[in-house]
C-alpha atoms as a PDB file:
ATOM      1  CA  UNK A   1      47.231  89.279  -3.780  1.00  0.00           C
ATOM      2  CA  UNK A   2      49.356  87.191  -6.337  1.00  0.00           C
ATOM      3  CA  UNK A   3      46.717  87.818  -8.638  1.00  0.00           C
ATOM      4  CA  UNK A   4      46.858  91.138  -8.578  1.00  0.00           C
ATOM      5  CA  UNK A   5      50.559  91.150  -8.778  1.00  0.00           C
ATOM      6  CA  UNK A   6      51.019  88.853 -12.068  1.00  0.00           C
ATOM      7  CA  UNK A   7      47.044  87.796 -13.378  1.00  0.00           C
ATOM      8  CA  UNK A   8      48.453  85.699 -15.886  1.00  0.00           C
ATOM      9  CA  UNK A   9      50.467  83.095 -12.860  1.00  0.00           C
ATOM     10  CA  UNK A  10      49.088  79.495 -13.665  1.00  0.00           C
ATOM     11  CA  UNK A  11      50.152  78.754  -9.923  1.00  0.00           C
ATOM     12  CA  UNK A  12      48.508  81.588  -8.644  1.00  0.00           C
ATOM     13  CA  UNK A  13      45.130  81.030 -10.655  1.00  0.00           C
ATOM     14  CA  UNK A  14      45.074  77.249  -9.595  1.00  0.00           C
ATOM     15  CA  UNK A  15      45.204  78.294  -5.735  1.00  0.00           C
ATOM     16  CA  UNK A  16      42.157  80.454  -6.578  1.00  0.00           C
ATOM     17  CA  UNK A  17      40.077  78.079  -8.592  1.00  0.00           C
ATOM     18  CA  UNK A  18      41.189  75.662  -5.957  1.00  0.00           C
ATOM     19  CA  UNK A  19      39.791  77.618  -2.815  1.00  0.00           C
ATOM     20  CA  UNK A  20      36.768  79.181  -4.887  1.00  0.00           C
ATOM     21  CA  UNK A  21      35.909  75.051  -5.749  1.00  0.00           C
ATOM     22  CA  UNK A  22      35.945  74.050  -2.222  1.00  0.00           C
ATOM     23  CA  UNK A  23      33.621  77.037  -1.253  1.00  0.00           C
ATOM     24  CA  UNK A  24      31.537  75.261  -3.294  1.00  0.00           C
ATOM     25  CA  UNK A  25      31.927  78.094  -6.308  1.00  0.00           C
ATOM     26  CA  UNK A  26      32.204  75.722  -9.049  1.00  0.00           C
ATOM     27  CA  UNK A  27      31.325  78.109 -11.882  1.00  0.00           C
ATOM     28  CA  UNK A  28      34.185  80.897 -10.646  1.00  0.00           C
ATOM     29  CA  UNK A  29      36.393  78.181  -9.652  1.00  0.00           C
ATOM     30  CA  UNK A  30      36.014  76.850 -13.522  1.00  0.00           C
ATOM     31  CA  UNK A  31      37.562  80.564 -14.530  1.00  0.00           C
ATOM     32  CA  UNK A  32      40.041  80.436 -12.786  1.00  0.00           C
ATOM     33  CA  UNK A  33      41.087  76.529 -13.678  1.00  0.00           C
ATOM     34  CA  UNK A  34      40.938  77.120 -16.826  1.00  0.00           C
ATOM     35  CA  UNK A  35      43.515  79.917 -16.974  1.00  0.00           C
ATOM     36  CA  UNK A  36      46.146  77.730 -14.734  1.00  0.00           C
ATOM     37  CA  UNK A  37      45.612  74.751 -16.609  1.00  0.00           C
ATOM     38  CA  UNK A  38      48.403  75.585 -19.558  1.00  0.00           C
ATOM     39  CA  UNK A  39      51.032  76.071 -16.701  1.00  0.00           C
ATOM     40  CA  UNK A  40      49.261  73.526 -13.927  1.00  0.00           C
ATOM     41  CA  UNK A  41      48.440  70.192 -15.299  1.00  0.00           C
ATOM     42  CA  UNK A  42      46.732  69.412 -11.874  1.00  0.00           C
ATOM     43  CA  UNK A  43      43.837  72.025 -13.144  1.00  0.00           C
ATOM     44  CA  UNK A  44      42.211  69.786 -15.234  1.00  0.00           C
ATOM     45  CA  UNK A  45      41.768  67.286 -12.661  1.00  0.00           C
ATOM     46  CA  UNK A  46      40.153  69.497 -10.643  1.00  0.00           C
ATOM     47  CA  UNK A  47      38.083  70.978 -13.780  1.00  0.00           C
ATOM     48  CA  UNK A  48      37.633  67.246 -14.287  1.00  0.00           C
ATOM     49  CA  UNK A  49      36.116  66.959 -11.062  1.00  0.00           C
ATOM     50  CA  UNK A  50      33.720  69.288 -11.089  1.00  0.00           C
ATOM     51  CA  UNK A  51      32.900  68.780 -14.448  1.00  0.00           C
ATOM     52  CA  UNK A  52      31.790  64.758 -13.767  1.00  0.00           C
ATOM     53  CA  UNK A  53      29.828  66.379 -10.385  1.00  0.00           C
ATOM     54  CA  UNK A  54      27.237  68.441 -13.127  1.00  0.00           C
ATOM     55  CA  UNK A  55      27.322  65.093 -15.155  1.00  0.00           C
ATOM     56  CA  UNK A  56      29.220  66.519 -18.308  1.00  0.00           C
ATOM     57  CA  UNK A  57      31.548  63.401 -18.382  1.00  0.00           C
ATOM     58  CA  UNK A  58      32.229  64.366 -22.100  1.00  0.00           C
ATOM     59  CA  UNK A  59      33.866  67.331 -21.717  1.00  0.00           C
ATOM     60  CA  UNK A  60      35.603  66.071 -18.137  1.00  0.00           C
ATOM     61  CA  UNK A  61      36.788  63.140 -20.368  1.00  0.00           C
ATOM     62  CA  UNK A  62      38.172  65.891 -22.507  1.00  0.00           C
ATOM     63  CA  UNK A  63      40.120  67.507 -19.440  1.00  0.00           C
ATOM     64  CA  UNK A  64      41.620  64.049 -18.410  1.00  0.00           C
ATOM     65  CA  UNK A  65      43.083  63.301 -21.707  1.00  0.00           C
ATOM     66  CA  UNK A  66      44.317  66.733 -21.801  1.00  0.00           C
ATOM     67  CA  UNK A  67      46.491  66.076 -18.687  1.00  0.00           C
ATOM     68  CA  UNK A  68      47.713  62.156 -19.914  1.00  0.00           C
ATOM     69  CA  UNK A  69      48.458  64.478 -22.898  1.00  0.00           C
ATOM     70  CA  UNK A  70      50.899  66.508 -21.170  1.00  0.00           C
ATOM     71  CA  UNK A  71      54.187  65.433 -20.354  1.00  0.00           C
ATOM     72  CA  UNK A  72      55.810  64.379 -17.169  1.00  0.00           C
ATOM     73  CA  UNK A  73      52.007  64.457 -15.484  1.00  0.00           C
ATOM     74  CA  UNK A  74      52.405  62.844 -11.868  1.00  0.00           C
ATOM     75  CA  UNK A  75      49.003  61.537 -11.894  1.00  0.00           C
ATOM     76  CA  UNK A  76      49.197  59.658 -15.158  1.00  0.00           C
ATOM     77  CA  UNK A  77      48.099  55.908 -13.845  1.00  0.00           C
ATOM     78  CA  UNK A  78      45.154  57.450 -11.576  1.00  0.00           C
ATOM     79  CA  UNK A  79      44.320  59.110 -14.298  1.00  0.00           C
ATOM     80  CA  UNK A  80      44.313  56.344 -16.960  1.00  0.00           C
ATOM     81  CA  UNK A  81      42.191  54.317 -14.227  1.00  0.00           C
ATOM     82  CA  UNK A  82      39.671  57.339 -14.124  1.00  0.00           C
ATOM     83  CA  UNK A  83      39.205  57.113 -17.802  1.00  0.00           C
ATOM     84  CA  UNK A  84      39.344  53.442 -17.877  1.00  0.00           C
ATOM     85  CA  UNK A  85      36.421  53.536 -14.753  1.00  0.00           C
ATOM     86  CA  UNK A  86      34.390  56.226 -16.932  1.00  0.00           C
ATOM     87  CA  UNK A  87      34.868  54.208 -20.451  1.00  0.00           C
ATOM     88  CA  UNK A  88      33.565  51.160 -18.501  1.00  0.00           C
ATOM     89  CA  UNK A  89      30.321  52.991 -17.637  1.00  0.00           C
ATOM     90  CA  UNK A  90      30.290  53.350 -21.474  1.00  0.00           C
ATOM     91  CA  UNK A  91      31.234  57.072 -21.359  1.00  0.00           C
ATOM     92  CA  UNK A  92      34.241  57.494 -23.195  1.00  0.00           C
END
């Protein structure tokens, strides 16, 4: 319903690629993620997520650095230990 009210909402995009990703529709989900993730930083660890699941680490490496890019992140020290676990696998 929020969708259909304002499709451009980051907040309202995330709750859908959100609920899409844990009804296991990744590839919809992605969409949707992808749209919030300019107004909800948290969308790119979720892109992230699903991203490192279909063993594309590059471009889920990509996402994470996009979020320690933006500012204010909550996440940032999880975050920076994600990347520093992935770069230790020698995937950075």
């Amino acid at each position: 319903l929020a969708l259909r009210r304002d499709p451009l909402s980051g907040a309202a995009n995330f709750a859908a690629g959100a609920a899409l990703n844990q009804q296991g529709k990744s590839d919809e989900a992605l969409r949707f993620l992808e749209r919030a993730s300019e107004q909800v930083p948290q969308a790119l660890l979720v892109e992230a997520r699903i991203l490192l699941a279909r063993s594309q680490t590059s471009e889920a490496v990509a996402k994470l650095r996009s979020y320690l890019s933006r500012p204010g992140v909550s996440q940032r020290v999880e975050v920076t230990g994600w990347l520093d676990a992935l770069s230790a696998r020698g995937t950075r």
